[in-house]
C-alpha atoms as a PDB file:
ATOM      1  CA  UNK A   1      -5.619 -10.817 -12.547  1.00  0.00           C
ATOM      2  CA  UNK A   2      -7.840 -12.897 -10.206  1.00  0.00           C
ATOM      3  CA  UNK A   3     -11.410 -13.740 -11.312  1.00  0.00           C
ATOM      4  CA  UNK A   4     -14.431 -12.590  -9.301  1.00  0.00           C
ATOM      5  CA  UNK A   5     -17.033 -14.269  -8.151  1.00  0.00           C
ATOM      6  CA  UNK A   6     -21.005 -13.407  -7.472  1.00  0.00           C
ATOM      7  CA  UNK A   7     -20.581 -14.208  -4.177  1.00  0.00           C
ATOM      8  CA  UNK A   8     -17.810 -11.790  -3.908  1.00  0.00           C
ATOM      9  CA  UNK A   9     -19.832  -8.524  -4.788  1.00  0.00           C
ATOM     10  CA  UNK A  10     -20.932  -6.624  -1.425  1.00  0.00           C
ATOM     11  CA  UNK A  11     -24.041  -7.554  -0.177  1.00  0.00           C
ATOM     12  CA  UNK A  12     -23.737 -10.749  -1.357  1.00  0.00           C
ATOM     13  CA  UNK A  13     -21.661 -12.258   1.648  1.00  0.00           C
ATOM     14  CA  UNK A  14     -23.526 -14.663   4.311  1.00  0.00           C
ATOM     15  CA  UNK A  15     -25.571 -12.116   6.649  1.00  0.00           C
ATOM     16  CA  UNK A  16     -24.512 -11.980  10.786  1.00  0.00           C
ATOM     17  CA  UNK A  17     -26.856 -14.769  11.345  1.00  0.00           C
ATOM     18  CA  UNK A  18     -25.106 -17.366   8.673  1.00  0.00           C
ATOM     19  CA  UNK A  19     -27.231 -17.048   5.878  1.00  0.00           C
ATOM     20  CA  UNK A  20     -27.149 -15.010   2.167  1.00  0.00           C
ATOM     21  CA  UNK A  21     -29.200 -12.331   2.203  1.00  0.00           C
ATOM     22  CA  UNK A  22     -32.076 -13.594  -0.479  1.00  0.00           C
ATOM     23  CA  UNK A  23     -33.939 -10.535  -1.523  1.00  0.00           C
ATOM     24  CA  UNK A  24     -32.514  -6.894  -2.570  1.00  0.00           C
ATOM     25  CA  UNK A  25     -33.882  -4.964   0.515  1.00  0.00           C
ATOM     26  CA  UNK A  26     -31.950  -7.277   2.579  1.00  0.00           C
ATOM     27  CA  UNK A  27     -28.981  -7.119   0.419  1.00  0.00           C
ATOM     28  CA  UNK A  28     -28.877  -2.578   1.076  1.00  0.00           C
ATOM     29  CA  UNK A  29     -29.855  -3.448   4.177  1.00  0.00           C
ATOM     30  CA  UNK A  30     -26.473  -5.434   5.016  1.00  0.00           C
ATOM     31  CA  UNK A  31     -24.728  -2.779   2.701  1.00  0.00           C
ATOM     32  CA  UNK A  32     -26.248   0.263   4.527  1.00  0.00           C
ATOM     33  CA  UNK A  33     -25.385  -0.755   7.558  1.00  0.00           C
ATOM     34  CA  UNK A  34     -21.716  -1.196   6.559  1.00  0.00           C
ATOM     35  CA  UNK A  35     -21.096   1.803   4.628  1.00  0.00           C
ATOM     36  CA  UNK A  36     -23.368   4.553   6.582  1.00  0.00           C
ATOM     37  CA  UNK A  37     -21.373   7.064   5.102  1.00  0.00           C
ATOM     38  CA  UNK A  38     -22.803   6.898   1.646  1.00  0.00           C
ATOM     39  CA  UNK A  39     -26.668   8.033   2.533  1.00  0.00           C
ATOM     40  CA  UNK A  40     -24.916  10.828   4.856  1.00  0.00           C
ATOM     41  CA  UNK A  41     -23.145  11.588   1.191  1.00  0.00           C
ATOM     42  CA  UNK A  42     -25.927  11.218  -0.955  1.00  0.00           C
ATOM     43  CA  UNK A  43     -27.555  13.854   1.405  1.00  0.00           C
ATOM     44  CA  UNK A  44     -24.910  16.152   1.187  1.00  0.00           C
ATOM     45  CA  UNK A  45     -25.173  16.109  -2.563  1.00  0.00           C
ATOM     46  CA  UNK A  46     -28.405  16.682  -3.107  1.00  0.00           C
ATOM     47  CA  UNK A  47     -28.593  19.703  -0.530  1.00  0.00           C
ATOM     48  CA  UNK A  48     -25.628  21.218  -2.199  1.00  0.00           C
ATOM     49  CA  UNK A  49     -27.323  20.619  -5.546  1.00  0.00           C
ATOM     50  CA  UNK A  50     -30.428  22.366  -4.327  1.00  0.00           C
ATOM     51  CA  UNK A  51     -28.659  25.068  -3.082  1.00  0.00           C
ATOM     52  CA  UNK A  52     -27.177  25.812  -5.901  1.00  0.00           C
ATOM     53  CA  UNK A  53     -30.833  26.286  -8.074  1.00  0.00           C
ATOM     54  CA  UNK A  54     -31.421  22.733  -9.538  1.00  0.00           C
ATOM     55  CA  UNK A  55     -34.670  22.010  -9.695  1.00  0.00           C
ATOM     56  CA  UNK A  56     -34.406  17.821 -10.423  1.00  0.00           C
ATOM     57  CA  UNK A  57     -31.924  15.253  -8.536  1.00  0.00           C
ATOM     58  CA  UNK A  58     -30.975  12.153 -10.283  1.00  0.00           C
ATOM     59  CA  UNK A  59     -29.895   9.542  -7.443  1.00  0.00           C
ATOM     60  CA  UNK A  60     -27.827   7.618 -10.179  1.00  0.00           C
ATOM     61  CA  UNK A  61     -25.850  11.077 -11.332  1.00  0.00           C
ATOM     62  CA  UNK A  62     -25.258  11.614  -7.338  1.00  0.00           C
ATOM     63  CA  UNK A  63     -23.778   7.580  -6.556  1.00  0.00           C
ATOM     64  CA  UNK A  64     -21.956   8.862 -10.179  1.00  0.00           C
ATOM     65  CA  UNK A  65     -20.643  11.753  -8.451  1.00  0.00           C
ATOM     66  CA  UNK A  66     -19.533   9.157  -5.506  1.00  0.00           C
ATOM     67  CA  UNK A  67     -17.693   6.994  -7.846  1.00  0.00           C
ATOM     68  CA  UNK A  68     -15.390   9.903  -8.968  1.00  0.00           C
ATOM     69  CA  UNK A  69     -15.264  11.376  -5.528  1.00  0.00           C
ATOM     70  CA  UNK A  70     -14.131   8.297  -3.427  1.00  0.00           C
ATOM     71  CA  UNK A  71     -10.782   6.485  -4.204  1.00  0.00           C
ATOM     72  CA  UNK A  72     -10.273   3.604  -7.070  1.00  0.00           C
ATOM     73  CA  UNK A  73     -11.350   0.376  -6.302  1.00  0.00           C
ATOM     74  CA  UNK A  74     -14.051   1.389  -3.950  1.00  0.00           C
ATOM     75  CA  UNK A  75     -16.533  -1.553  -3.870  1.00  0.00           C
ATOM     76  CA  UNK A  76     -20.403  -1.362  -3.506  1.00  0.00           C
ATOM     77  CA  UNK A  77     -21.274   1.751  -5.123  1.00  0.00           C
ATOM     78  CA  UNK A  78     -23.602   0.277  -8.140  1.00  0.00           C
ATOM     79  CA  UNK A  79     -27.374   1.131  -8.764  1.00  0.00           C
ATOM     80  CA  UNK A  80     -28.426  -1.587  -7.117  1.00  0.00           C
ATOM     81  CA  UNK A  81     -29.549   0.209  -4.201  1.00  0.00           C
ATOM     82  CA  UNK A  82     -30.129   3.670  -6.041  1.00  0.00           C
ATOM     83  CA  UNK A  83     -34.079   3.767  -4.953  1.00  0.00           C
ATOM     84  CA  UNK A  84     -33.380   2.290  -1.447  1.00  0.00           C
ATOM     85  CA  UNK A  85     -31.224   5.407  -0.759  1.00  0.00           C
ATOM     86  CA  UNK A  86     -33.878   7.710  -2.744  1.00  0.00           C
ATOM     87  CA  UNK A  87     -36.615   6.217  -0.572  1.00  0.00           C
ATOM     88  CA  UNK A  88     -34.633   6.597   2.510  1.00  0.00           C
ATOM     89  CA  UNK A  89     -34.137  10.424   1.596  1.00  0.00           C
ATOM     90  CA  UNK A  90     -37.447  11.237   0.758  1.00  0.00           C
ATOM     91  CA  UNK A  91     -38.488  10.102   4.222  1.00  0.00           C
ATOM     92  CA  UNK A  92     -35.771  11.856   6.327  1.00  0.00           C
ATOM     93  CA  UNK A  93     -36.455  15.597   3.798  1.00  0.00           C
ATOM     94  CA  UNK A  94     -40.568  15.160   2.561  1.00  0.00           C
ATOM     95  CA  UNK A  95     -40.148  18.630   1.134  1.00  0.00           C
ATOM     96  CA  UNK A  96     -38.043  16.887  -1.570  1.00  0.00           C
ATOM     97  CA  UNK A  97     -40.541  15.060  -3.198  1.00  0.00           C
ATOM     98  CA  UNK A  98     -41.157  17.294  -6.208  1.00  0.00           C
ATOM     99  CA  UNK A  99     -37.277  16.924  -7.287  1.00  0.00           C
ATOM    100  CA  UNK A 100     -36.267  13.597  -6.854  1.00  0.00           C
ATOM    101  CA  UNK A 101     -38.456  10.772  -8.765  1.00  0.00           C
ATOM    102  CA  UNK A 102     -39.196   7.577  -7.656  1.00  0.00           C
ATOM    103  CA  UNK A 103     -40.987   4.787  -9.292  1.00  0.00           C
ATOM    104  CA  UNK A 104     -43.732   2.835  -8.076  1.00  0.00           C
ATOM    105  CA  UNK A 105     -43.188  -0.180  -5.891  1.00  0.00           C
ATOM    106  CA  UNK A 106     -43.464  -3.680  -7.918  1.00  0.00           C
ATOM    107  CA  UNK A 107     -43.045  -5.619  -4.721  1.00  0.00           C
ATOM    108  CA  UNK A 108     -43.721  -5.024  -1.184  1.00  0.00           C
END
């Protein structure tokens, strides 16, 4: 078994332009933009949850619902990034304010 480092978690890598990424926006950023097929999942899932009556969406229960979807091993998926992709989906579908919550901002 081979011990893991910090600096092996995803997002954590140096960035295109040879530096870490230093703050947790730019960490999803870097992750977003290598796994675009998660927020094109975490759509899907909340639509189909919708659809079928639910009235509140938990973005943790739907990267939960990932986990056990996608193969074992599959790196990245942690709620780090859990309001990043609830943000992101509020301001591609407005109309689903009312059942997914999101906290206030502490920083900018």
């Amino acid at each position: 078994m081979t011990v893991r480092t910090q600096q092996d978690l995803p997002g954590l890598g140096p960035l295109a332009h040879g530096r870490k990424p230093s703050t947790l926006a730019e960490q999803f950023e870097d992750f977003d933009r290598e796994h675009p097929w998660v927020y094109t999942a975490l759509e899907q899932l909340v639509s189909q949850r919708l659809a079928s009556g639910a009235r509140r969406v938990g973005m943790k229960a739907a990267f939960e619902t990932l986990r056990w979807r996608h193969p074992y091993g599959m790196k990245g998926l942690n709620n780090n990034y859990t309001a990043f992709y609830a943000r992101q989906l509020l301001a591609a579908h407005p109309e689903w304010a009312p059942v997914i919550e999101v906290r206030r901002r502490r920083t900018a």
